[in-house]
N, C-alpha and C. Protein backbone atom coordinates (compact mmCIF):
# COMPACT_ATOMS: atom_id res chain seq x y z
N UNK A 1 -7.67 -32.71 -73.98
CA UNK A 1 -8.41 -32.35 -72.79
C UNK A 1 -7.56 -31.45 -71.90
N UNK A 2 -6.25 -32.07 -71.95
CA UNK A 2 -5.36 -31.02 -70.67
C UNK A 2 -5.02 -29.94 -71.55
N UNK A 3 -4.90 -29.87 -72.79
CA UNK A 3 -4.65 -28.67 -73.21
C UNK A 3 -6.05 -27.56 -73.50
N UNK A 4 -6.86 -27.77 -73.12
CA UNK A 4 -8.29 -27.18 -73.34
C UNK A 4 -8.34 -26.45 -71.56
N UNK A 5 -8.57 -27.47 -70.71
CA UNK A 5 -8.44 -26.88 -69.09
C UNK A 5 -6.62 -25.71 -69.17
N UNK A 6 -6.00 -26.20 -69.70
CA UNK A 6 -4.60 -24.95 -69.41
C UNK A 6 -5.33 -24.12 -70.19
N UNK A 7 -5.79 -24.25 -71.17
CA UNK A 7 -6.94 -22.54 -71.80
C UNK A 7 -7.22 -21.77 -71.37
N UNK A 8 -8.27 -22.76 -70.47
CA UNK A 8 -9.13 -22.14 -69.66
C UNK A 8 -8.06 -21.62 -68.03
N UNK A 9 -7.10 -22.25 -67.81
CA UNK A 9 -6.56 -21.55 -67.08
C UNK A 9 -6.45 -20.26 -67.10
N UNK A 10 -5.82 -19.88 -68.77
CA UNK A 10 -4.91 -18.63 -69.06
C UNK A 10 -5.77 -17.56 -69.34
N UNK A 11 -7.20 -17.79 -69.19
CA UNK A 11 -8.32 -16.82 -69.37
C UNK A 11 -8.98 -17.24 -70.86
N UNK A 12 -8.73 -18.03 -71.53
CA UNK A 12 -9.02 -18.23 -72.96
C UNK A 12 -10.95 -18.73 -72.75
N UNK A 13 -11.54 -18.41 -73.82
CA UNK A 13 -13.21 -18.80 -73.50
C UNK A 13 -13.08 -20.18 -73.85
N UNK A 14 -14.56 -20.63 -73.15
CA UNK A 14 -14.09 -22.29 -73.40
C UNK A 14 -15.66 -22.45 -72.91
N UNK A 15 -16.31 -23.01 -73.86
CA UNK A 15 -17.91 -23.58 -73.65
C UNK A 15 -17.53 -25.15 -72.54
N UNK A 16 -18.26 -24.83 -71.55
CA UNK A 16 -18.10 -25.59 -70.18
C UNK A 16 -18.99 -26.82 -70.67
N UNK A 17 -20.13 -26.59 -71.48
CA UNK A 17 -21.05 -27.63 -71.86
C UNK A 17 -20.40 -28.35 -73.24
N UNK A 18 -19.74 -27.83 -73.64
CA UNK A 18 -19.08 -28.45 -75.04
C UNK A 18 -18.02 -29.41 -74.40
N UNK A 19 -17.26 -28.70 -73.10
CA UNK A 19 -15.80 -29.90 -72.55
C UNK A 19 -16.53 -31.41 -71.82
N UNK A 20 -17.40 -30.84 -71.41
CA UNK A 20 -18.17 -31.45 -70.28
C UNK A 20 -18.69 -32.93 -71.43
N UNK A 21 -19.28 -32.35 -71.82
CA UNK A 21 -19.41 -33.22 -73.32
C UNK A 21 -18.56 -34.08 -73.86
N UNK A 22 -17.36 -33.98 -73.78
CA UNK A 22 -16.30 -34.40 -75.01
C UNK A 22 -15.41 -35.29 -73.67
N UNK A 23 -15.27 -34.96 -72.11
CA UNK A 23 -14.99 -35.84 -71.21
C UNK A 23 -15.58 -35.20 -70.05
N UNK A 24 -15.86 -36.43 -69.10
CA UNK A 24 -16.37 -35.91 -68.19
C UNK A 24 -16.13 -35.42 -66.78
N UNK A 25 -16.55 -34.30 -66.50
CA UNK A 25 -16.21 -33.42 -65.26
C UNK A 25 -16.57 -34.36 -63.87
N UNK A 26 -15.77 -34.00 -62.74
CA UNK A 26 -16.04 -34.61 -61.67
C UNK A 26 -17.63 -34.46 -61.00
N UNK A 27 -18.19 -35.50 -60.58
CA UNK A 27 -19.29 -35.59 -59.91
C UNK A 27 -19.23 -34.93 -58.67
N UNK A 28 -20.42 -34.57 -58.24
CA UNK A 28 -20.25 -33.85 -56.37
C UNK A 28 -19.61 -34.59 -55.83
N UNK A 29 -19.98 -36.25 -55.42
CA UNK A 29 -19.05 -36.90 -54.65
C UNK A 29 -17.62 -36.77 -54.85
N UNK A 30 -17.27 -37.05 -56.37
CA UNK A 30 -15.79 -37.11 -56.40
C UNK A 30 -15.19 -35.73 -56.88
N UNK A 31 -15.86 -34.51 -56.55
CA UNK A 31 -15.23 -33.33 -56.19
C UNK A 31 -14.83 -32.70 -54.75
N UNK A 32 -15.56 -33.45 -54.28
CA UNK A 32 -15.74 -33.34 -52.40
C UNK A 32 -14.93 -34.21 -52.30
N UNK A 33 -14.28 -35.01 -52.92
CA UNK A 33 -13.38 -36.05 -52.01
C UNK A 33 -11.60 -35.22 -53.26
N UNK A 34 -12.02 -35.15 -54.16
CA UNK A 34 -10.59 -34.06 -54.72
C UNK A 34 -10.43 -33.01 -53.68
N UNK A 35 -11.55 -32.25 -53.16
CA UNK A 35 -11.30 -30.94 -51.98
C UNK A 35 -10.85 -31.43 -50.64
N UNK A 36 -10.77 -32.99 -50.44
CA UNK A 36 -10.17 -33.54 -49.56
C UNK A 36 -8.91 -33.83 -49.61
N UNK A 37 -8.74 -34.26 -50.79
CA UNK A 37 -6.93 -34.38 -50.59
C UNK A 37 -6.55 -33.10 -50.40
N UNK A 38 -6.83 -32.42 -51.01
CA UNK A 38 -6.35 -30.80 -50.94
C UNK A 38 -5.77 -30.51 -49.75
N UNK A 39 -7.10 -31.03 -48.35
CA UNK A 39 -7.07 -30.69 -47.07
C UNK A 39 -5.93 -31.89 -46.62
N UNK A 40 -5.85 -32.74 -46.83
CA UNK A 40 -5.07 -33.51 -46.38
C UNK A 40 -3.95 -33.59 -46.64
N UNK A 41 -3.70 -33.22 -47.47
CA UNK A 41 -2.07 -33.20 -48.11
C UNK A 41 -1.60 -31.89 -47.96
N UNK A 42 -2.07 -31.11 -47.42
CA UNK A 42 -1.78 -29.31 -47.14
C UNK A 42 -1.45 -29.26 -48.39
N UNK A 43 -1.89 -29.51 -49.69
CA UNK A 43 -1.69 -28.55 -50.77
C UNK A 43 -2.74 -27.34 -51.38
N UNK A 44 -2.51 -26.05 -51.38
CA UNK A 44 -3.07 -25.53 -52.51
C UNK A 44 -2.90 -24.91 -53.47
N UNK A 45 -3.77 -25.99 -54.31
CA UNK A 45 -3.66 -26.03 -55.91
C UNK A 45 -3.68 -24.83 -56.54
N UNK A 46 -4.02 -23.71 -55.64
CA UNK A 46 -4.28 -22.09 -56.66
C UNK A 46 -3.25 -21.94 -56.62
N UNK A 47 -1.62 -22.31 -56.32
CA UNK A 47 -0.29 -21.64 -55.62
C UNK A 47 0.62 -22.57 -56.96
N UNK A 48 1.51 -21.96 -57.00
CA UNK A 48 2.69 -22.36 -57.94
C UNK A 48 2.83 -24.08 -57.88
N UNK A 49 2.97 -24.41 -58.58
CA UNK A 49 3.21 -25.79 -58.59
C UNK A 49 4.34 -26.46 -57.97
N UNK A 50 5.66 -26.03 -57.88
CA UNK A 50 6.67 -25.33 -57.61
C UNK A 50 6.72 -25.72 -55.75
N UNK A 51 5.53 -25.11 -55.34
CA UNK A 51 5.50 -25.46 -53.90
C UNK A 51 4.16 -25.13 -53.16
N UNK A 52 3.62 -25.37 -54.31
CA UNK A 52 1.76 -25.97 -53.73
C UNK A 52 1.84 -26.63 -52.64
N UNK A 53 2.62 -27.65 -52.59
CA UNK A 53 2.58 -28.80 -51.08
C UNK A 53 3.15 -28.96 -50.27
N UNK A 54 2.80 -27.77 -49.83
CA UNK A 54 3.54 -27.78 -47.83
C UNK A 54 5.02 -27.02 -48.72
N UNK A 55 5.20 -26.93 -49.89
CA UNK A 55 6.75 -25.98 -50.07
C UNK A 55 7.54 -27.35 -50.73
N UNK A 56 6.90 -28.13 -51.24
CA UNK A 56 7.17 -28.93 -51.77
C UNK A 56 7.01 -29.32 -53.93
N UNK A 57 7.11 -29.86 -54.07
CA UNK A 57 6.78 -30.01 -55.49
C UNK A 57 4.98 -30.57 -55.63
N UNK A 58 4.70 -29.94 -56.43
CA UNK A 58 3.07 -30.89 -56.95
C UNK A 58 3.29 -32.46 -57.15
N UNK A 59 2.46 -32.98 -57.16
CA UNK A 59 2.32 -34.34 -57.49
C UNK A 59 1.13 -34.94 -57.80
N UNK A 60 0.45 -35.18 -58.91
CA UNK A 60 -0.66 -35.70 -58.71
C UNK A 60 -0.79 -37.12 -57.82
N UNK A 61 0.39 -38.02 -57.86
CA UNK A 61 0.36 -39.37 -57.09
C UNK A 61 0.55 -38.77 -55.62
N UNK A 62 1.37 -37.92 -55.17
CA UNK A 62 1.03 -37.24 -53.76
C UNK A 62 -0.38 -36.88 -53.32
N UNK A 63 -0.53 -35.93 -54.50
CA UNK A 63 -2.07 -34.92 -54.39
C UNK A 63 -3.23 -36.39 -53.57
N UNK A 64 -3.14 -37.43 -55.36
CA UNK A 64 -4.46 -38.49 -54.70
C UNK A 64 -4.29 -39.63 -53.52
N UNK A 65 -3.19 -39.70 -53.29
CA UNK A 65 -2.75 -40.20 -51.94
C UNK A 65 -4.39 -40.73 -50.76
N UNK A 66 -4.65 -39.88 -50.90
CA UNK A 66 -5.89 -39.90 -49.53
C UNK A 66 -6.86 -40.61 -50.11
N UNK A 67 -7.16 -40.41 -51.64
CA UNK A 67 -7.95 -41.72 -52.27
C UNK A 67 -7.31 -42.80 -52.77
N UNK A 68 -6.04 -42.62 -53.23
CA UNK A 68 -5.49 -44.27 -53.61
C UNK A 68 -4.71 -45.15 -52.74
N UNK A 69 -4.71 -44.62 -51.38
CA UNK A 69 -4.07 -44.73 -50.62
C UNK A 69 -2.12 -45.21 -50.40
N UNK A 70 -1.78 -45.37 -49.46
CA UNK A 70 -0.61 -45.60 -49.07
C UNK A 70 0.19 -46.75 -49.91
N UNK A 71 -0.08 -48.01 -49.79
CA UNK A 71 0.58 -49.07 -50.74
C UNK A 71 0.38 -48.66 -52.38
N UNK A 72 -0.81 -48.13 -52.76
CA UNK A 72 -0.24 -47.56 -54.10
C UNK A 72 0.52 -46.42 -54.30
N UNK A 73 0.59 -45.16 -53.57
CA UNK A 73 1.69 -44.69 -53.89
C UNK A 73 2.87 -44.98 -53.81
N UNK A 74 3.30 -45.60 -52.66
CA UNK A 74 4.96 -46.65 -52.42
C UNK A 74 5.26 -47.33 -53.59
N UNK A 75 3.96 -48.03 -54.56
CA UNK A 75 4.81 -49.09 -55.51
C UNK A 75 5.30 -48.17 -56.86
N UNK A 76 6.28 -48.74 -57.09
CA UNK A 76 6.61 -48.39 -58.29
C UNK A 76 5.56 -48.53 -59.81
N UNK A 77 5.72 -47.66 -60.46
CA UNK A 77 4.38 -47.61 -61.61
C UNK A 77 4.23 -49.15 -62.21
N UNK A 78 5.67 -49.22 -62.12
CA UNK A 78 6.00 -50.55 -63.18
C UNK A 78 4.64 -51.95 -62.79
N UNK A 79 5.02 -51.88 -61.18
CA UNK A 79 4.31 -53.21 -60.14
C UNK A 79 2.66 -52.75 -59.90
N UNK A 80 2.15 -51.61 -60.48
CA UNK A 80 1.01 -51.68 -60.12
C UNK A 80 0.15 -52.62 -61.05
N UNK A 81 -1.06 -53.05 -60.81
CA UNK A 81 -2.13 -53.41 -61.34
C UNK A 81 -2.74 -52.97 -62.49
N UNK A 82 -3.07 -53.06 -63.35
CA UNK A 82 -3.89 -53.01 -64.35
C UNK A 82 -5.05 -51.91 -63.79
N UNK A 83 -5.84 -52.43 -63.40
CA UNK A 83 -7.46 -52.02 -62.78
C UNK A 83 -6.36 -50.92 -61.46
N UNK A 84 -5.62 -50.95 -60.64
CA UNK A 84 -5.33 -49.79 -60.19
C UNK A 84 -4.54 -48.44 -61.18
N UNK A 85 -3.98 -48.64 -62.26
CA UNK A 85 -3.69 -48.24 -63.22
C UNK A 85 -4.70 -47.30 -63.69
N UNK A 86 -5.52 -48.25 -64.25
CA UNK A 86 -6.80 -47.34 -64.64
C UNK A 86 -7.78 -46.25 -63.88
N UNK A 87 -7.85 -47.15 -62.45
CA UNK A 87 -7.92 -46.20 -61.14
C UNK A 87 -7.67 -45.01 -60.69
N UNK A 88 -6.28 -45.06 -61.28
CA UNK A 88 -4.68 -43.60 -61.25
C UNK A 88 -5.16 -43.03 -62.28
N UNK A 89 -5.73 -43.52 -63.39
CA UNK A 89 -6.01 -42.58 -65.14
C UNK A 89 -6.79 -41.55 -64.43
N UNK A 90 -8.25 -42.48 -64.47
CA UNK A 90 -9.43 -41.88 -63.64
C UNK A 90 -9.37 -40.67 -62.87
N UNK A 91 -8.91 -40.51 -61.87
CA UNK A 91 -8.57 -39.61 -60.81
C UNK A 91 -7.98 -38.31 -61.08
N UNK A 92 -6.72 -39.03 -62.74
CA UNK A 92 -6.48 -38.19 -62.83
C UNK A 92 -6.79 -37.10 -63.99
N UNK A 93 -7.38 -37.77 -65.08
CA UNK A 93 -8.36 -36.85 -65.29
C UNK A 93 -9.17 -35.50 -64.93
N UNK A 94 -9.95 -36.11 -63.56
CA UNK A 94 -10.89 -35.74 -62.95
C UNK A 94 -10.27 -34.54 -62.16
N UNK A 95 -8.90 -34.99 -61.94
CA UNK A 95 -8.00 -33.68 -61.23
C UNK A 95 -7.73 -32.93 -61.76
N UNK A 96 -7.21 -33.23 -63.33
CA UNK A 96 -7.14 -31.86 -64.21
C UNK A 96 -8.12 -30.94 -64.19
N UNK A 97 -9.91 -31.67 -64.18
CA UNK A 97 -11.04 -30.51 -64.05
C UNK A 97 -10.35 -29.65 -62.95
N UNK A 98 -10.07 -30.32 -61.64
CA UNK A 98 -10.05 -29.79 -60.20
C UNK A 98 -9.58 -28.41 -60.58
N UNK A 99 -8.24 -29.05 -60.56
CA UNK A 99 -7.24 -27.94 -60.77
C UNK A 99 -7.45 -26.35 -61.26
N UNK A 100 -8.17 -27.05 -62.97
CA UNK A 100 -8.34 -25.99 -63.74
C UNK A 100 -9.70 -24.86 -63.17
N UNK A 101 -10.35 -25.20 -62.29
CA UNK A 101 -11.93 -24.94 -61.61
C UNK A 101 -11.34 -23.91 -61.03
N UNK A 102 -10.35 -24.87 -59.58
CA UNK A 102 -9.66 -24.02 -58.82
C UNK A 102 -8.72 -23.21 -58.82
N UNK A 103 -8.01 -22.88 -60.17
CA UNK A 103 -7.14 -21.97 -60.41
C UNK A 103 -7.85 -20.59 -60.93
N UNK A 104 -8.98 -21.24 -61.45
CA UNK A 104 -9.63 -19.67 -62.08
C UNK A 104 -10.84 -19.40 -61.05
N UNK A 105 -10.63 -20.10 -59.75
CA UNK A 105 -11.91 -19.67 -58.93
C UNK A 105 -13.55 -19.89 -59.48
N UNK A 106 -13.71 -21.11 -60.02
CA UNK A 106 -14.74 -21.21 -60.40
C UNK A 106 -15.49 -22.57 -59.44
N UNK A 107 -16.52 -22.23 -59.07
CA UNK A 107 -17.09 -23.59 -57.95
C UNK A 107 -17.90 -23.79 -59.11
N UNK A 108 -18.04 -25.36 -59.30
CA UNK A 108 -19.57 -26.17 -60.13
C UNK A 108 -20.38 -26.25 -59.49
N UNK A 109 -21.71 -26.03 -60.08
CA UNK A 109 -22.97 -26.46 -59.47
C UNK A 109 -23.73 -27.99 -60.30
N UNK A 110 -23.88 -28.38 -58.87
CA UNK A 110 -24.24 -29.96 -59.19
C UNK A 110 -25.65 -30.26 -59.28
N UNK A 111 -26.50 -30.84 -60.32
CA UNK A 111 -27.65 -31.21 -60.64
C UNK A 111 -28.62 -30.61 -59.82
């Protein structure tokens, strides 16, 4: 999957209904709330990774911060939960779509 979205980063063609298919792309709600961390964490994702955040390093556990909030990013991976674990998969998934959308300037249209 992450090597299919870096594809599509690098300009490579890529049937949107075939990925979409094989895992699934973020919903309106939980694309509107990915364009929120964005805003909240002063990162943007179109900018080097390097120092996307505020001149800082990327992070996806930074990035989802604003949805997984504060006590899960503080704990160490080791001490988290199971079901918050899976929580962290989830998100991040869903961020790889983000990313890859917003690096090649592409907005989704929702149902």
């Amino acid at each position: 999957m992450g090597h299919l979205l870096e594809a599509l980063e690098q300009g490579r063609g890529l049937d949107l209904h075939r990925l979409s298919a094989a895992s699934s792309a973020p919903t309106k709600l939980e694309w509107e709330q990915l364009a929120r961390c964005e805003v909240e964490t002063c990162t943007d994702v179109t900018q080097d990774p390097a120092t996307a955040a505020g001149g800082e390093r990327f992070t996806m556990t930074n990035f989802l911060k604003p949805i997984m909030g504060n006590e899960f990013v503080s704990k160490d991976y080791k001490e988290r939960t199971r079901e918050e674990s899976e929580t962290f998969s989830k998100w991040c998934k869903l961020l790889k779509y983000y990313l890859a959308f917003r690096r090649i300037g592409l907005e989704p249209r929702f149902g």
